[in-house]
N, C-alpha and C. Protein backbone atom coordinates (compact mmCIF):
# COMPACT_ATOMS: atom_id res chain seq x y z
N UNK A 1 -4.31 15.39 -8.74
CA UNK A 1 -4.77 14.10 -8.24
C UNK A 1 -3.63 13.09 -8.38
N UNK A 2 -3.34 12.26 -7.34
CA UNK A 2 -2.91 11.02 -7.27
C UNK A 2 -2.97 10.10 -7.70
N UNK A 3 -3.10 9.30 -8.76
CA UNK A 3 -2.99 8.39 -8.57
C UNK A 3 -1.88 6.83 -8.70
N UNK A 4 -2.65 5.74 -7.66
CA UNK A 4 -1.86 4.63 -7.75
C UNK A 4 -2.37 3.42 -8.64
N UNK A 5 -1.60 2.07 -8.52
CA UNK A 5 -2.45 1.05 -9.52
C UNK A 5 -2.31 0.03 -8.47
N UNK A 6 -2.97 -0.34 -8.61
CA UNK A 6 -2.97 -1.53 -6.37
C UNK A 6 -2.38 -3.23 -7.94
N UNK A 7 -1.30 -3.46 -7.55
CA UNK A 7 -0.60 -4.67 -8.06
C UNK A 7 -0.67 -6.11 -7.66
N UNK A 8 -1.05 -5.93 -6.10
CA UNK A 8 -1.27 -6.96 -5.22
C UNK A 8 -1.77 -6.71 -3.80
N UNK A 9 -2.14 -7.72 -3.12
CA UNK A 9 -2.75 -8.13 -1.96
C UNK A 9 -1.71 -8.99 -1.09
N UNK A 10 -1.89 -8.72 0.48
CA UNK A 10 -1.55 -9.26 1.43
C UNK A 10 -2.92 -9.72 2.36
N UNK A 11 -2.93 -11.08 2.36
CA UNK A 11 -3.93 -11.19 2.89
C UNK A 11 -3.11 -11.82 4.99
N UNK A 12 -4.27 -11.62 5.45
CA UNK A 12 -3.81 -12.23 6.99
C UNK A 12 -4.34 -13.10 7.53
N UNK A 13 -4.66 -14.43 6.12
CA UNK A 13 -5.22 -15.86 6.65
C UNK A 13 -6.04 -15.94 7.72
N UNK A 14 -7.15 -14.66 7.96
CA UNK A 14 -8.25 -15.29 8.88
C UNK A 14 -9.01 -15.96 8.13
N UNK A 15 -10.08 -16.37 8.79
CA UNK A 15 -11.70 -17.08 8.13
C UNK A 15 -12.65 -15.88 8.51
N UNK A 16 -12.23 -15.29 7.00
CA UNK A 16 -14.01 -13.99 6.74
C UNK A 16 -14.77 -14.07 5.83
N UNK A 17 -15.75 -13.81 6.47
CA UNK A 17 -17.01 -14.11 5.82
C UNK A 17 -16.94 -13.99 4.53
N UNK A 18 -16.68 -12.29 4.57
CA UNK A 18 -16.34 -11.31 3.53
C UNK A 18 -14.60 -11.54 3.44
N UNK A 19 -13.99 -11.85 1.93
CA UNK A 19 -12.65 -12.06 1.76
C UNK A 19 -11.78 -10.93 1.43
N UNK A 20 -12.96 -9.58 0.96
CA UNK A 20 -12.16 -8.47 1.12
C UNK A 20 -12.02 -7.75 3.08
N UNK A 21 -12.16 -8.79 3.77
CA UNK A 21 -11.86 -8.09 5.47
C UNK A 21 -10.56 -8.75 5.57
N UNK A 22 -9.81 -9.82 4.89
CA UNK A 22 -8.80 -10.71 4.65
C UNK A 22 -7.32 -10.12 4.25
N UNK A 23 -7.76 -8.92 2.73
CA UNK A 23 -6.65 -8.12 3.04
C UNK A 23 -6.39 -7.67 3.78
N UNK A 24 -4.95 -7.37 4.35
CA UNK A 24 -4.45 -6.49 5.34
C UNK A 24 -3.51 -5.49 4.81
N UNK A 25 -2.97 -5.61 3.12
CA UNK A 25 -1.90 -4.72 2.87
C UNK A 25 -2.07 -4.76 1.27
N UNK A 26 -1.99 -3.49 0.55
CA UNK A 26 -2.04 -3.57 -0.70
C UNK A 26 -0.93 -3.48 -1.61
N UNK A 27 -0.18 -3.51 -2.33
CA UNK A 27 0.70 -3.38 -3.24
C UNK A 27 0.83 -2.54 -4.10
N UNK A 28 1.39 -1.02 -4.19
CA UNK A 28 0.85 -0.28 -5.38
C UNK A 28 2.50 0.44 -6.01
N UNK A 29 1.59 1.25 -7.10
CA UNK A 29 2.93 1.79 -7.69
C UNK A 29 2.07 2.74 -8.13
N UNK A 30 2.83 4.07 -7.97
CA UNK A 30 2.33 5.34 -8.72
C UNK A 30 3.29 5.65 -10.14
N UNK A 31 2.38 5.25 -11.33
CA UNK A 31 2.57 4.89 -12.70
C UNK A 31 3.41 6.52 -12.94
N UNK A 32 4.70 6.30 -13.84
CA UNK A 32 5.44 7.82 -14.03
C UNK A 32 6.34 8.27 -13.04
N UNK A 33 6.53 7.73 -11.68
CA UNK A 33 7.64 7.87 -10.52
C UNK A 33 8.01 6.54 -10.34
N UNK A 34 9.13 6.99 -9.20
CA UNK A 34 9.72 5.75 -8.29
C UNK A 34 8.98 5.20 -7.11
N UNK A 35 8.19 6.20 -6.99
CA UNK A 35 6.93 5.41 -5.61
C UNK A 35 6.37 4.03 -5.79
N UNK A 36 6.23 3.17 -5.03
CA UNK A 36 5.46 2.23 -4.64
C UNK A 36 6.21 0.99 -3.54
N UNK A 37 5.00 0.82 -3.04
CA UNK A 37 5.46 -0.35 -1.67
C UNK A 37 4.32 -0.90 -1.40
N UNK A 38 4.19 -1.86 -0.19
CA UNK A 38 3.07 -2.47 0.02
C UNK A 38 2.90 -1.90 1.52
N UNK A 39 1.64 -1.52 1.59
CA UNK A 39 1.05 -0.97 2.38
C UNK A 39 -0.05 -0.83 3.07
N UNK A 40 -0.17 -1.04 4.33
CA UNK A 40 -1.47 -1.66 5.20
C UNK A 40 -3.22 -0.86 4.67
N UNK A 41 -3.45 -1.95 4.95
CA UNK A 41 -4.86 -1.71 4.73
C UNK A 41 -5.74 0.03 4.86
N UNK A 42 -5.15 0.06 6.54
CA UNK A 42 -6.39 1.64 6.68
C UNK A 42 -5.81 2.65 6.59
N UNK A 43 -4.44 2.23 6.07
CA UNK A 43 -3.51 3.79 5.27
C UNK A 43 -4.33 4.07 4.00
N UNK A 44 -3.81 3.13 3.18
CA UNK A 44 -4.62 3.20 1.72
C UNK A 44 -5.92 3.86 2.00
N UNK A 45 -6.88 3.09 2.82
CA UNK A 45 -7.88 3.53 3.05
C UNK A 45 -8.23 4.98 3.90
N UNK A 46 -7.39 5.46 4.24
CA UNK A 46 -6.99 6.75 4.47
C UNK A 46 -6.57 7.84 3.59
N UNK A 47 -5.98 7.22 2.58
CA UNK A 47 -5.74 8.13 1.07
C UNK A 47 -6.65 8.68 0.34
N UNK A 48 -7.68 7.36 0.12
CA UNK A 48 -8.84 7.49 -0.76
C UNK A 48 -9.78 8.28 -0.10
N UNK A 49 -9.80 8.34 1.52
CA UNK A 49 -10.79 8.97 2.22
C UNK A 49 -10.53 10.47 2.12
N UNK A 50 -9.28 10.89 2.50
CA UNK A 50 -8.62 12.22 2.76
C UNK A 50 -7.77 12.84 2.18
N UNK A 51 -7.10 11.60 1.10
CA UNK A 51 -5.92 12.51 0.20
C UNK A 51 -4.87 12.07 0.82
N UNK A 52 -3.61 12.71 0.11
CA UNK A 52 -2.15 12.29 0.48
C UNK A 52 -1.68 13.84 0.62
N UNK A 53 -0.90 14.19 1.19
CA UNK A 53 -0.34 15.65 1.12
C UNK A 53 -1.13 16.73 0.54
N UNK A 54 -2.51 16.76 1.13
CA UNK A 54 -3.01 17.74 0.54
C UNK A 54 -4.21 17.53 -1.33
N UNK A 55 -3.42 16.00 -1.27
CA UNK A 55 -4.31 16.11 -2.66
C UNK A 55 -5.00 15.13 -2.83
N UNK A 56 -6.12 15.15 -3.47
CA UNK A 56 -6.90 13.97 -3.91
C UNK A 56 -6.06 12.45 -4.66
N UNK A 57 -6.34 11.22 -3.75
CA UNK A 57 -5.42 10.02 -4.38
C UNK A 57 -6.90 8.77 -4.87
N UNK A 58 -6.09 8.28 -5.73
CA UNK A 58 -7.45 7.33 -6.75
C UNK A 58 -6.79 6.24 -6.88
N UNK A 59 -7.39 5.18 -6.81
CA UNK A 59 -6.75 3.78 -6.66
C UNK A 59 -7.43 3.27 -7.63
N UNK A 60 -6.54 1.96 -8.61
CA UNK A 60 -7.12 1.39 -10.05
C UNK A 60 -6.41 0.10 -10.07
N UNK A 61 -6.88 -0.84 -10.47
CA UNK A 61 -6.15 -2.14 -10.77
C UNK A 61 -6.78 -2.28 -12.82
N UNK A 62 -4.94 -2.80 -12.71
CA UNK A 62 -5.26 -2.76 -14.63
C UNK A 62 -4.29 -3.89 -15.11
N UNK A 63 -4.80 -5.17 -14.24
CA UNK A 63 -4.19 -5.98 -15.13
C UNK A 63 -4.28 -6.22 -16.51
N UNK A 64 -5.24 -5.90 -17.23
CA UNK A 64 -6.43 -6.19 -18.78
C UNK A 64 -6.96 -4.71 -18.58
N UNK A 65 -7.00 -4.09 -19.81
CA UNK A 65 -7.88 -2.86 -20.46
C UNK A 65 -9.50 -3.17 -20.16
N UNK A 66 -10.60 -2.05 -19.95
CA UNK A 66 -10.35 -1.28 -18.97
C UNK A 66 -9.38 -1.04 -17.98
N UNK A 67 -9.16 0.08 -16.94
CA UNK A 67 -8.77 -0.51 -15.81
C UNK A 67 -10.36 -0.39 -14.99
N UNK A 68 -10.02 -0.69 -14.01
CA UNK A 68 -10.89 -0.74 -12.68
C UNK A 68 -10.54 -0.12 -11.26
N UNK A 69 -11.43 0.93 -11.53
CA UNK A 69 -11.09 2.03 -10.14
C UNK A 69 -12.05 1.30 -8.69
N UNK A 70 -11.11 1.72 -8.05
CA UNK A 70 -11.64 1.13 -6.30
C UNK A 70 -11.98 2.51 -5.50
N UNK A 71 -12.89 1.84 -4.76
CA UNK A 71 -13.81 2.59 -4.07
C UNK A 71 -13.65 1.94 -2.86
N UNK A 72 -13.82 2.78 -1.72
CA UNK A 72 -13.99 2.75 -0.12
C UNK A 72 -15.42 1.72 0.10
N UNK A 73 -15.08 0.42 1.18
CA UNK A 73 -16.49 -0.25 1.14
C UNK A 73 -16.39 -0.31 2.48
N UNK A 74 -17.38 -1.10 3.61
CA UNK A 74 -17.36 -0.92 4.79
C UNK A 74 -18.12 -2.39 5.05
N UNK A 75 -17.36 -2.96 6.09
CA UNK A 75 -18.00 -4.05 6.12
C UNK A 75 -18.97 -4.55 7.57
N UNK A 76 -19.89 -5.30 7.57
CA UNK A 76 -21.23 -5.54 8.49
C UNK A 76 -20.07 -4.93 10.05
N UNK A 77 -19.06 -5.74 10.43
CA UNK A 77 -17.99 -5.79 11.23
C UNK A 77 -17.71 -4.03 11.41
N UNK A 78 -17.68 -3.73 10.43
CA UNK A 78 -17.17 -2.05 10.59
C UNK A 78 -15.60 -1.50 9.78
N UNK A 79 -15.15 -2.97 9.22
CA UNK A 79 -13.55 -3.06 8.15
C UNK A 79 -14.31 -2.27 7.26
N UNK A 80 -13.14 -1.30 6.92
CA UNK A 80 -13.16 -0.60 5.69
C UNK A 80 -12.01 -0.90 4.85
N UNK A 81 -12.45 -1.16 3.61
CA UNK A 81 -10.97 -2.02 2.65
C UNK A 81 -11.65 -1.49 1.30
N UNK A 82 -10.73 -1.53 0.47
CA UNK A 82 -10.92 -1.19 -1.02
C UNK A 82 -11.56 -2.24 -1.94
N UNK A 83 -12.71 -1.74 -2.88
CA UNK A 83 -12.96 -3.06 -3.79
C UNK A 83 -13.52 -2.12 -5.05
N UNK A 84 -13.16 -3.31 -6.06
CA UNK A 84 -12.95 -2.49 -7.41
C UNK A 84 -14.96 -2.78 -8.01
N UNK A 85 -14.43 -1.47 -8.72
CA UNK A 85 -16.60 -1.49 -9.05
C UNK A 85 -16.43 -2.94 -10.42
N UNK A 86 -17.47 -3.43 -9.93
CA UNK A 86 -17.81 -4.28 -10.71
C UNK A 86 -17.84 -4.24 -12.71
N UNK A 87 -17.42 -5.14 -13.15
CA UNK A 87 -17.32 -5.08 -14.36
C UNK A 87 -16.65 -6.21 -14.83
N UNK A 88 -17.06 -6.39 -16.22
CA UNK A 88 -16.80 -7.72 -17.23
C UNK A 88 -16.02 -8.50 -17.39
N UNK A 89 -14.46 -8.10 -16.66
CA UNK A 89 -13.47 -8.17 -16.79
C UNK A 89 -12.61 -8.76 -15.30
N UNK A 90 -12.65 -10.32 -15.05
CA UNK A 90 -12.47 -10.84 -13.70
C UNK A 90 -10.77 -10.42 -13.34
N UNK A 91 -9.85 -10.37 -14.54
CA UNK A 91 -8.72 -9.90 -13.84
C UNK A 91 -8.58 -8.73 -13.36
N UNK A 92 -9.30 -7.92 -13.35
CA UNK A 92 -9.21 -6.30 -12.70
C UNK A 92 -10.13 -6.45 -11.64
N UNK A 93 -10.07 -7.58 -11.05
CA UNK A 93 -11.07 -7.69 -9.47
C UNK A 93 -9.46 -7.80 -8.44
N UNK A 94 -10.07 -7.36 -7.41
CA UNK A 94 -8.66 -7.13 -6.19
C UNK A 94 -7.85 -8.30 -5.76
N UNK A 95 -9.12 -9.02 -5.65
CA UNK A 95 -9.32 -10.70 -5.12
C UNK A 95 -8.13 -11.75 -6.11
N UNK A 96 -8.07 -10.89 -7.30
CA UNK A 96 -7.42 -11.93 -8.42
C UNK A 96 -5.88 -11.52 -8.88
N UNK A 97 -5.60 -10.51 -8.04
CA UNK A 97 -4.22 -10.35 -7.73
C UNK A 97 -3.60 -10.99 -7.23
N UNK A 98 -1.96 -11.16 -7.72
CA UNK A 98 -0.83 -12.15 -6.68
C UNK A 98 -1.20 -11.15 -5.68
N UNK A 99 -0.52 -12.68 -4.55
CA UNK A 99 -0.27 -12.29 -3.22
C UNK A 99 0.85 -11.84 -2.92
N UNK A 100 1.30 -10.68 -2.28
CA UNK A 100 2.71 -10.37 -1.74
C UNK A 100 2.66 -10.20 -0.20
């Protein structure tokens, strides 16, 4: 298994309803290599759906202990974007990442 740690958000200054349809690009780094870049929305969301080369990939934001794993969401519109499962801890929400 894959995994990355999503560092930041690119958002594309529309007006949505929903502010996770707003990202357009995520920020990650695969923790233990040289990998990471920022990278559009329905790639990522293509990872988590299908894998990367064959293997299962898992996305986590860990600014603060826990971390917080993200899950595939789908929105009224039909956007599919990443959002982290809910929990106690507001800096491990997607939303509360710098912007890059």
């Amino acid at each position: 298994m894959i995994e990355i740690k999503i560092t930041g958000i690119r958002k594309d200054n529309g007006n949505h309803a929903n502010p996770f349809e707003a990202v357009e690009a995520y920020r990650w780094v695969q923790p233990g290599t040289s990998n990471g870049n920022t990278t559009e929305r329905n790639v990522i969301v293509g990872w988590l759906d299908n894998g990367y080369n064959g293997e299962k990939v898992q996305a986590y934001v860990e600014q603060v202990l826990p971390r917080a794993y993200c899950y595939v969401n789908q929105s009224i519109h039909g956007t599919r974007f990443l959002q982290t499962r809910a929990d106690e801890v507001r800096g491990n929400n997607l939303l509360s990442l710098p912007e890059c």
